[in-house]
PDB file of N, CA and C in Angstrom:
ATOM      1  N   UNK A   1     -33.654  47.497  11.074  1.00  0.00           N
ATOM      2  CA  UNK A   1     -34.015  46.585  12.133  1.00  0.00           C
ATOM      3  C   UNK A   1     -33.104  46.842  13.329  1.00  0.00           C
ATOM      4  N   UNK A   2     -33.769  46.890  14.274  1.00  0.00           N
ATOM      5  CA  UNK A   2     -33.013  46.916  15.850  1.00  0.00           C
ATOM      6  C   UNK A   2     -32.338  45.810  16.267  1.00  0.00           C
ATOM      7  N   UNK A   3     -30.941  45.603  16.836  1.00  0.00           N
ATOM      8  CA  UNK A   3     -30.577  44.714  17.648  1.00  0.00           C
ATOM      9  C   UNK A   3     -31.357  44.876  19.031  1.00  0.00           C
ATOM     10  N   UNK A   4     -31.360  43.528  19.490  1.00  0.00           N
ATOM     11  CA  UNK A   4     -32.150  43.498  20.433  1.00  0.00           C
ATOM     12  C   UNK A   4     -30.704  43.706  21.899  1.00  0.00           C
ATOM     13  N   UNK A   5     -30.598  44.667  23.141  1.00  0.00           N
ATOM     14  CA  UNK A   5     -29.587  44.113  23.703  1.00  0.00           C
ATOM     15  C   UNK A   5     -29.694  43.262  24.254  1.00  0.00           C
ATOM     16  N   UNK A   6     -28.521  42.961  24.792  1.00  0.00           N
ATOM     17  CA  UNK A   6     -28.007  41.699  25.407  1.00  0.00           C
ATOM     18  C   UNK A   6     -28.162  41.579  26.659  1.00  0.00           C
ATOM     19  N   UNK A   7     -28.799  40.729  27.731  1.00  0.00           N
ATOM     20  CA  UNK A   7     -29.873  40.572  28.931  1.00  0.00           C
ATOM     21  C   UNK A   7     -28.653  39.708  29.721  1.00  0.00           C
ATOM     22  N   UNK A   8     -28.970  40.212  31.239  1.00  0.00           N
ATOM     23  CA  UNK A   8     -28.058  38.918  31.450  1.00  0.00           C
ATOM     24  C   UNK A   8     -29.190  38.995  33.314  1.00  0.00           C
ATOM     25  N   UNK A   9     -28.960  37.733  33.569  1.00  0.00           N
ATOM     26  CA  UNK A   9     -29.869  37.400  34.904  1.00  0.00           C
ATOM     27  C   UNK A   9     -29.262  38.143  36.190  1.00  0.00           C
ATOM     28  N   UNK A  10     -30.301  38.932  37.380  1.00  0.00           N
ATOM     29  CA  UNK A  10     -29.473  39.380  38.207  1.00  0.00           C
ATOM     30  C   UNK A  10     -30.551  38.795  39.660  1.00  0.00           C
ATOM     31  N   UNK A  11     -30.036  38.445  40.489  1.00  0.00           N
ATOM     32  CA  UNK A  11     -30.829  37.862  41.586  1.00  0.00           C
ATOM     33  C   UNK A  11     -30.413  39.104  42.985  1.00  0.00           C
ATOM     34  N   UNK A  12     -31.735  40.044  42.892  1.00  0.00           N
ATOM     35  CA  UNK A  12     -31.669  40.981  44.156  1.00  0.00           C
ATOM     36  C   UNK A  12     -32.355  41.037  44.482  1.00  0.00           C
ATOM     37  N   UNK A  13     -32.029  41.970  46.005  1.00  0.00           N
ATOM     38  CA  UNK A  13     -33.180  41.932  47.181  1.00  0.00           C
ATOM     39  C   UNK A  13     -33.974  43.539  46.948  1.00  0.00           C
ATOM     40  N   UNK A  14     -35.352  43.584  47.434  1.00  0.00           N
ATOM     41  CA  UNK A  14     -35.695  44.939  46.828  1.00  0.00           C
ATOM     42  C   UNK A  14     -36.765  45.079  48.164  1.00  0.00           C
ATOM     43  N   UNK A  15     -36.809  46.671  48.196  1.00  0.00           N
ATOM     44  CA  UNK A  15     -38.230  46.949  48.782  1.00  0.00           C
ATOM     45  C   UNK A  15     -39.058  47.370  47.930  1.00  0.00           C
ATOM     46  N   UNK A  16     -40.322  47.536  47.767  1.00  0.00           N
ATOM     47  CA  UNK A  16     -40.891  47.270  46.536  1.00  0.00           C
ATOM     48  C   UNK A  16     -42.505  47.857  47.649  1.00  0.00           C
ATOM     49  N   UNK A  17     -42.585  49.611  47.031  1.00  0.00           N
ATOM     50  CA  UNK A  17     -43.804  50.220  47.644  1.00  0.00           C
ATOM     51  C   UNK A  17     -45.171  49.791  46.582  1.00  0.00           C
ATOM     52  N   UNK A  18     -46.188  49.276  46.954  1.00  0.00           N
ATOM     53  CA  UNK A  18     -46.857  48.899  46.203  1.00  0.00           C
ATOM     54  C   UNK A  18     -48.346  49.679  47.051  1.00  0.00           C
ATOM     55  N   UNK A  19     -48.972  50.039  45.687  1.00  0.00           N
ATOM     56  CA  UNK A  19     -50.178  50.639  46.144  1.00  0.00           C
ATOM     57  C   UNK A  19     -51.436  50.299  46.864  1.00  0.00           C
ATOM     58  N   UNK A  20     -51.928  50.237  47.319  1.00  0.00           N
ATOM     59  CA  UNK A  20     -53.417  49.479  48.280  1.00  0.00           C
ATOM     60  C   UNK A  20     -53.977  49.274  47.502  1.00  0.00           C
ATOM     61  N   UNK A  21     -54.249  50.207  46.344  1.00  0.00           N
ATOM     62  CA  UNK A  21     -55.177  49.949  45.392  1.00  0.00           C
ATOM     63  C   UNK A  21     -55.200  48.994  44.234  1.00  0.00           C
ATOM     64  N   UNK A  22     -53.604  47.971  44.276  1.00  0.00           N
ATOM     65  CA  UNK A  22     -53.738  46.964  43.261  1.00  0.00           C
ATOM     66  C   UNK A  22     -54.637  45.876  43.556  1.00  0.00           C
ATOM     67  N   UNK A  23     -55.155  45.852  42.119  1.00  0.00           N
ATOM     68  CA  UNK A  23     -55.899  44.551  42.014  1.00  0.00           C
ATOM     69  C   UNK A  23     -55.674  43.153  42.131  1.00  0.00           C
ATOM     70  N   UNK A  24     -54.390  43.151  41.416  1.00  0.00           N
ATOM     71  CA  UNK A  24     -53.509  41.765  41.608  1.00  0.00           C
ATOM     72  C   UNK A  24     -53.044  41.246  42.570  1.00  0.00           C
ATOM     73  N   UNK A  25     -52.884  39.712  42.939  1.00  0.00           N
ATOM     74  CA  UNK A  25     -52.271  39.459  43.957  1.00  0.00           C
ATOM     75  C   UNK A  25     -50.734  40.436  44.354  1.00  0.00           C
ATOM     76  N   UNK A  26     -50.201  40.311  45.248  1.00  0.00           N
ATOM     77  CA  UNK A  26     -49.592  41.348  46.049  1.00  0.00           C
ATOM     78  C   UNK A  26     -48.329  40.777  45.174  1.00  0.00           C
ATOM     79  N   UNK A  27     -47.965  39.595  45.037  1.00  0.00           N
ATOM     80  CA  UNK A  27     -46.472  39.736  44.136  1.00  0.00           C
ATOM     81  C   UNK A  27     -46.553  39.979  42.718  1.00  0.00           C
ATOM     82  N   UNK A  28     -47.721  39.799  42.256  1.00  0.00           N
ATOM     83  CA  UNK A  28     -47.926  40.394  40.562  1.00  0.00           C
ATOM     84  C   UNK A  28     -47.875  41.622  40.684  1.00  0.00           C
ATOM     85  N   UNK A  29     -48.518  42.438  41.902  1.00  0.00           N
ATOM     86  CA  UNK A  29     -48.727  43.743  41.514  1.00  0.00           C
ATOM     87  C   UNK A  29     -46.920  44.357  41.967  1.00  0.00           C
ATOM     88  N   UNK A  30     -46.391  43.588  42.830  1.00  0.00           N
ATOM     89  CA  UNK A  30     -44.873  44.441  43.107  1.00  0.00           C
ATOM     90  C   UNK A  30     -44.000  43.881  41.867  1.00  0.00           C
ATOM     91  N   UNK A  31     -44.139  42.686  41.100  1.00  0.00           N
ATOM     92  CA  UNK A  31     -43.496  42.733  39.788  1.00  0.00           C
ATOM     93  C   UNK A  31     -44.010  43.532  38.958  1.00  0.00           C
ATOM     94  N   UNK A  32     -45.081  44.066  39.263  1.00  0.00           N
ATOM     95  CA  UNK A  32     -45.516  45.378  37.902  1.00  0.00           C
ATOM     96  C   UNK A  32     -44.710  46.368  38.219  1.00  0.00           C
ATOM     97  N   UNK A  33     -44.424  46.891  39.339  1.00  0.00           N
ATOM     98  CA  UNK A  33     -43.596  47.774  40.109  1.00  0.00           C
ATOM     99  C   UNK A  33     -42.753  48.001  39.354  1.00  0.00           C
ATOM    100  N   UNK A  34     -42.023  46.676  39.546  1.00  0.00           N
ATOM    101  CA  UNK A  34     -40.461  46.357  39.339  1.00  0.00           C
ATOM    102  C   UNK A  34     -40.159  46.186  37.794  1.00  0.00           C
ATOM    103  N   UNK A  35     -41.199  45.966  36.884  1.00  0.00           N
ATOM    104  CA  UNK A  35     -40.871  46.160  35.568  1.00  0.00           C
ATOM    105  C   UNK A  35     -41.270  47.474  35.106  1.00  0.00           C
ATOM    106  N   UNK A  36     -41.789  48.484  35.690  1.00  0.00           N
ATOM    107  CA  UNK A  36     -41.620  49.962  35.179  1.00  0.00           C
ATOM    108  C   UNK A  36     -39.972  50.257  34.586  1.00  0.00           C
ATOM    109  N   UNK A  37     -38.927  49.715  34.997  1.00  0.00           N
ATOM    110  CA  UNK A  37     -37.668  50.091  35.061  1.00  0.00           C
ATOM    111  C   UNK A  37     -37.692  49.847  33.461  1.00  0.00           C
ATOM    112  N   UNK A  38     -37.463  50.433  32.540  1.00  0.00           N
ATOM    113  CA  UNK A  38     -36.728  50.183  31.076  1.00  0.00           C
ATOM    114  C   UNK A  38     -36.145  49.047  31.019  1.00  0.00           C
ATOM    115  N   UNK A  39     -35.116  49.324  31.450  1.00  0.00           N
ATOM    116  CA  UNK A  39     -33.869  48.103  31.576  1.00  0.00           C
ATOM    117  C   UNK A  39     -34.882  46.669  32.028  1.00  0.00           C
ATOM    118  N   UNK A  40     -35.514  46.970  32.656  1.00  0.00           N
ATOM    119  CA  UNK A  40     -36.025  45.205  33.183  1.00  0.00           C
ATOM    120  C   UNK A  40     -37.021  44.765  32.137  1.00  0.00           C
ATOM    121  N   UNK A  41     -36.583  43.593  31.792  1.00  0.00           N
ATOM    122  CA  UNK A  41     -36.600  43.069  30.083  1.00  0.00           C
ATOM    123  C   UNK A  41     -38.173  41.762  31.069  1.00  0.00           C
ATOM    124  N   UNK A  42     -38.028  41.257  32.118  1.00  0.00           N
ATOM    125  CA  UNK A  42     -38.815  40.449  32.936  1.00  0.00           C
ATOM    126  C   UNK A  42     -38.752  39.979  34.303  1.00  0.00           C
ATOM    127  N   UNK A  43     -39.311  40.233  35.354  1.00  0.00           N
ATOM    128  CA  UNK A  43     -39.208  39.175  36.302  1.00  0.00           C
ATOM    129  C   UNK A  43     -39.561  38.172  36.373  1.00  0.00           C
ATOM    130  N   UNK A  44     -38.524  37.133  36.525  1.00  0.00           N
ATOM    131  CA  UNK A  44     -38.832  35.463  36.542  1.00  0.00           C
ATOM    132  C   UNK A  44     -39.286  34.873  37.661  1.00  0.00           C
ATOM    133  N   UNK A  45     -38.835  35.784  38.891  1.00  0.00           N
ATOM    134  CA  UNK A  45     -39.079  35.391  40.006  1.00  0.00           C
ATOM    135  C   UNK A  45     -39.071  36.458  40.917  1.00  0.00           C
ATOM    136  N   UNK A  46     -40.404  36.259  41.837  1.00  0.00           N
ATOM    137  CA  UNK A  46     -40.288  37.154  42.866  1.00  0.00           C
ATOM    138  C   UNK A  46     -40.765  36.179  43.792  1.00  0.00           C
ATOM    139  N   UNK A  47     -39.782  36.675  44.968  1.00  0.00           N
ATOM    140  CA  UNK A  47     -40.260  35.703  46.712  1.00  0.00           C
ATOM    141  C   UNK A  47     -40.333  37.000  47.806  1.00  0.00           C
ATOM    142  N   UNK A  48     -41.788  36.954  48.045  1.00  0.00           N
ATOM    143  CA  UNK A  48     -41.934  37.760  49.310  1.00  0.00           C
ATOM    144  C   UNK A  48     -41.657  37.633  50.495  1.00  0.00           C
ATOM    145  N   UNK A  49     -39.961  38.217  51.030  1.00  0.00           N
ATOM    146  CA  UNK A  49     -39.842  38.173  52.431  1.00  0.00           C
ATOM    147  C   UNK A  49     -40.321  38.765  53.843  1.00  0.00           C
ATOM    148  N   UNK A  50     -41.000  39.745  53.405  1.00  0.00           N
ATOM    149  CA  UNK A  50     -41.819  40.819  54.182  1.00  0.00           C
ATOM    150  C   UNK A  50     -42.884  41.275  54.143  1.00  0.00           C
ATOM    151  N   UNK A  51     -43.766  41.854  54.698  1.00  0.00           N
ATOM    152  CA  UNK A  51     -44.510  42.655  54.312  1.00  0.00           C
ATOM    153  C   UNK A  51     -44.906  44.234  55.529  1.00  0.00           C
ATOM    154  N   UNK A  52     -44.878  45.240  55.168  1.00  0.00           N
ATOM    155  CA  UNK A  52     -45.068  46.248  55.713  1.00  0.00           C
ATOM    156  C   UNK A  52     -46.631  47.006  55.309  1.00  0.00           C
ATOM    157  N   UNK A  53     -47.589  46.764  56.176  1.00  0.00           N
ATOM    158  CA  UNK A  53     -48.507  47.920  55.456  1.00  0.00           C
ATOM    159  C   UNK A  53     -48.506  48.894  56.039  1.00  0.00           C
ATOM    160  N   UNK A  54     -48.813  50.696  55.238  1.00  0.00           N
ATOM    161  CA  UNK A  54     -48.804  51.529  55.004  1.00  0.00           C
ATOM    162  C   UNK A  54     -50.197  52.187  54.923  1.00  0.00           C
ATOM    163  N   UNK A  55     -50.825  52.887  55.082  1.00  0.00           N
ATOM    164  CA  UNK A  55     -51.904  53.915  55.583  1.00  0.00           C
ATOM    165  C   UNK A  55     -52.140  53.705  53.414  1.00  0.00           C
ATOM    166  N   UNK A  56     -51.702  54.041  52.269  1.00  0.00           N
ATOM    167  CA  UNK A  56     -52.126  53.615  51.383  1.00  0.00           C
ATOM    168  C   UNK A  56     -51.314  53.104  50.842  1.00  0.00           C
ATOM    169  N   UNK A  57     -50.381  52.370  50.686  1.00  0.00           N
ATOM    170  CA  UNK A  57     -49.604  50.996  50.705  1.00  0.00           C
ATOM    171  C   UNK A  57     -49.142  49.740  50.937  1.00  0.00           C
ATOM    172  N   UNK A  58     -48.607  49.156  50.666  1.00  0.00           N
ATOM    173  CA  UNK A  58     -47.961  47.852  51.235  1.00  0.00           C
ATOM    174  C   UNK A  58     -46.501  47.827  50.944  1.00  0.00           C
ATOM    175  N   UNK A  59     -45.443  47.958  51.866  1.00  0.00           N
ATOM    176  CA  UNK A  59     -43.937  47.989  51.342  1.00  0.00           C
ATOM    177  C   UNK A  59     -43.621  46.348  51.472  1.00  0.00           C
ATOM    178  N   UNK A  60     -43.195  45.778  50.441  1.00  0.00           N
ATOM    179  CA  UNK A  60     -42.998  44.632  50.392  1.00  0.00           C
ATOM    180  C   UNK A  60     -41.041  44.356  50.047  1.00  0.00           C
ATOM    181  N   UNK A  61     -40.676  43.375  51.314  1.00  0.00           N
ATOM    182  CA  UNK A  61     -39.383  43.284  51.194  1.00  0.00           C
ATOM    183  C   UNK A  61     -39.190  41.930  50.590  1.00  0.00           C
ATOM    184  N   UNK A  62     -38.418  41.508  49.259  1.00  0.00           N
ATOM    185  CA  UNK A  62     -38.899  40.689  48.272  1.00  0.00           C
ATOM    186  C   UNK A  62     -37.241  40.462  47.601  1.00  0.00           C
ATOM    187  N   UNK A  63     -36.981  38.845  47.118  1.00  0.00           N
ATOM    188  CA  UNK A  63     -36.046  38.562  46.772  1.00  0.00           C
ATOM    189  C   UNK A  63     -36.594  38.489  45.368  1.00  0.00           C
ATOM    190  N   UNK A  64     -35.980  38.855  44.291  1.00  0.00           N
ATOM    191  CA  UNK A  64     -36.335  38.787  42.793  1.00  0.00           C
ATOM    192  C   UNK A  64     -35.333  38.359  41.921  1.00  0.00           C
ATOM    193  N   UNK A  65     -35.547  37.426  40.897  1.00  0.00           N
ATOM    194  CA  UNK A  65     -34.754  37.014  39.621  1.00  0.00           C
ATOM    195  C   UNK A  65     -35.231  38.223  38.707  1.00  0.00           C
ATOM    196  N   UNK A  66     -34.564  38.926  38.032  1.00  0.00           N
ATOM    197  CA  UNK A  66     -34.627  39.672  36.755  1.00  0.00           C
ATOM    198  C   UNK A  66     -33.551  39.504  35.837  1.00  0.00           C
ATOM    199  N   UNK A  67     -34.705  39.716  35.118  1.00  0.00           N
ATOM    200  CA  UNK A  67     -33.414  39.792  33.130  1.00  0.00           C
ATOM    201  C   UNK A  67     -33.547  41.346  32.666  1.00  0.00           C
ATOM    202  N   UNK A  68     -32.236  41.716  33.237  1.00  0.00           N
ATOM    203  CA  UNK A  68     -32.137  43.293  32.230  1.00  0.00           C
ATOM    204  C   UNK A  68     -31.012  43.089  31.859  1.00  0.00           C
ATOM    205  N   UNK A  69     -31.322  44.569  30.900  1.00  0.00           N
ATOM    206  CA  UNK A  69     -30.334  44.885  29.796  1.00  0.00           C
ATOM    207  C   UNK A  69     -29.089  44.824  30.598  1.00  0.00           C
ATOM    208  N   UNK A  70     -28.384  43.975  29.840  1.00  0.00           N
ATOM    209  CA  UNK A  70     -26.804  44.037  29.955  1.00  0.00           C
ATOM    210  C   UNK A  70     -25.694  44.960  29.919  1.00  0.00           C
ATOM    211  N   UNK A  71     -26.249  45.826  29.396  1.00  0.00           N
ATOM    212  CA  UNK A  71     -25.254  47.473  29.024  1.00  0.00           C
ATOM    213  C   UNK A  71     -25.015  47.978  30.605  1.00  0.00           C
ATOM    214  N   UNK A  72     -25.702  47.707  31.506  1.00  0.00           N
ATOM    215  CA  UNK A  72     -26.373  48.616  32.326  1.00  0.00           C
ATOM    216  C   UNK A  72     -24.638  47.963  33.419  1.00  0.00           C
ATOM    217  N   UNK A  73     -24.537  49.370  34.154  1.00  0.00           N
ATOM    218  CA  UNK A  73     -23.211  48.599  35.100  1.00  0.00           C
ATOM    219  C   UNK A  73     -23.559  49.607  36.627  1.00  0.00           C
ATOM    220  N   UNK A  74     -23.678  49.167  37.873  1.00  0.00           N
ATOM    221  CA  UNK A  74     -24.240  48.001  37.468  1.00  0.00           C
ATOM    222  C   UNK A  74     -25.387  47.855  36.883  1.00  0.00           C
ATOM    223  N   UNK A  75     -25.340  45.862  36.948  1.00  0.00           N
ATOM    224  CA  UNK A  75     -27.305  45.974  36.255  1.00  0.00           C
ATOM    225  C   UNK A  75     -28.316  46.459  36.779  1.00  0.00           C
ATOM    226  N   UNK A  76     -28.641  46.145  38.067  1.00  0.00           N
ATOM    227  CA  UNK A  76     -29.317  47.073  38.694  1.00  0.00           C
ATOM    228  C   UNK A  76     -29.965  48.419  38.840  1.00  0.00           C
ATOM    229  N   UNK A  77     -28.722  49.061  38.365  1.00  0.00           N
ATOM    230  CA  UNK A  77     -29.226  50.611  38.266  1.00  0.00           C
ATOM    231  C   UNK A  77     -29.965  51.478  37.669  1.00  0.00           C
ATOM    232  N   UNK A  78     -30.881  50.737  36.575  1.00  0.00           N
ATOM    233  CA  UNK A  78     -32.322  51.060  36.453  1.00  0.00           C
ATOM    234  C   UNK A  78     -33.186  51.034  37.481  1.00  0.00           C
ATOM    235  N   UNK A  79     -33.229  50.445  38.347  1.00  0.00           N
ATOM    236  CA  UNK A  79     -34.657  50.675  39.314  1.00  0.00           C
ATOM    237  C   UNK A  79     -34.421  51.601  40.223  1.00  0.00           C
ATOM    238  N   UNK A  80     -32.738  51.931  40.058  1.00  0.00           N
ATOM    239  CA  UNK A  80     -32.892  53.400  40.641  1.00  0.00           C
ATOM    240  C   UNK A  80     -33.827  54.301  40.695  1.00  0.00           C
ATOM    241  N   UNK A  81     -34.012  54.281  39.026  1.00  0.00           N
ATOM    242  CA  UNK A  81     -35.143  55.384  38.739  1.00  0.00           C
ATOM    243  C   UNK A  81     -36.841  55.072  39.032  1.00  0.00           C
ATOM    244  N   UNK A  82     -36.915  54.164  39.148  1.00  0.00           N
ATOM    245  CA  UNK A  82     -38.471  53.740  39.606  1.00  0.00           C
ATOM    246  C   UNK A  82     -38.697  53.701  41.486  1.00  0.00           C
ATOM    247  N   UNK A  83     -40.228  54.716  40.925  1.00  0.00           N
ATOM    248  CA  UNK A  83     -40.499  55.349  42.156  1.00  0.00           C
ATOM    249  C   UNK A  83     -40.980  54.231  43.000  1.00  0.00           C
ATOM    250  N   UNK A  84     -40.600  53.745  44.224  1.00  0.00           N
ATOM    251  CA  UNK A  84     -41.361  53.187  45.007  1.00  0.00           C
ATOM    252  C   UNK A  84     -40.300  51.985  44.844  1.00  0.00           C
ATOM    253  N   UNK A  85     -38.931  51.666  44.158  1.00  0.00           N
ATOM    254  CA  UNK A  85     -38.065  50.503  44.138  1.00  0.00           C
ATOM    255  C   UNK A  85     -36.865  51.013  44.995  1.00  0.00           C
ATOM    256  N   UNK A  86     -36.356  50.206  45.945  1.00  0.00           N
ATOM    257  CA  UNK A  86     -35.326  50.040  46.649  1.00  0.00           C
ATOM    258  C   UNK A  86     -34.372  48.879  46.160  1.00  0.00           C
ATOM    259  N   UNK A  87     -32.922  49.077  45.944  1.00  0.00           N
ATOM    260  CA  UNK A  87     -32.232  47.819  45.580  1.00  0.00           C
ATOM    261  C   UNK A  87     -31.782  47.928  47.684  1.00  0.00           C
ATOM    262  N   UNK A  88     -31.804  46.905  48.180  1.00  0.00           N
ATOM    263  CA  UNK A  88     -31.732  46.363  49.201  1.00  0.00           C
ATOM    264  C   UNK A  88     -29.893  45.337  49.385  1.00  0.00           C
ATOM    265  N   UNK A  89     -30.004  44.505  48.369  1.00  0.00           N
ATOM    266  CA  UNK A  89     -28.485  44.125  48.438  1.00  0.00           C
ATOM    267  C   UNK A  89     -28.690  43.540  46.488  1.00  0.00           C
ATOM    268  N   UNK A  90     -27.877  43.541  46.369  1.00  0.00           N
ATOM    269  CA  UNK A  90     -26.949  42.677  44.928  1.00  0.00           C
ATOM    270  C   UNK A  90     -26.697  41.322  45.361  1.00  0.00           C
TER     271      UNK A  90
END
């Protein structure tokens, strides 16, 4: 059996490229975004401060609650790796 790790809450600001082509309202589809990251266990909260559209996008500048993995230092630095995520401030 797996331990599950240990999550801890991080409240950041993100740009968050989201495709034209989502179906979902515009903050479901930039929390789909934003949970591609491994590490991001859920977003609890997303608040849209911006919006930018894009020829086939929408760049959305967005304050977010997330629960990721705790190992991570910082926590954040999973969405490094996800295409189309900006960490904006901590």
């Amino acid at each position: 059996m797996a331990l599950k790790q240990p999550e801890t809450a991080s409240l950041v600001n993100l740009s968050i490229r989201v495709p034209a082509s989502a179906n979902d309202s515009l903050a479901d589809a930039a929390a789909a975004v934003v949970e591609r990251a491994d590490a991001v266990e859920s977003v609890e909260r997303l608040q849209i401060t911006d919006v930018t559209p894009r020829s086939n996008a929408v760049v959305v500048a967005a304050e977010a609650a997330l629960v990721i993995d705790a190992d991570l230092d910082p926590p954040t630095a999973a969405l490094d790796a996800v295409v189309g995520v900006t960490v904006t401030a901590e």
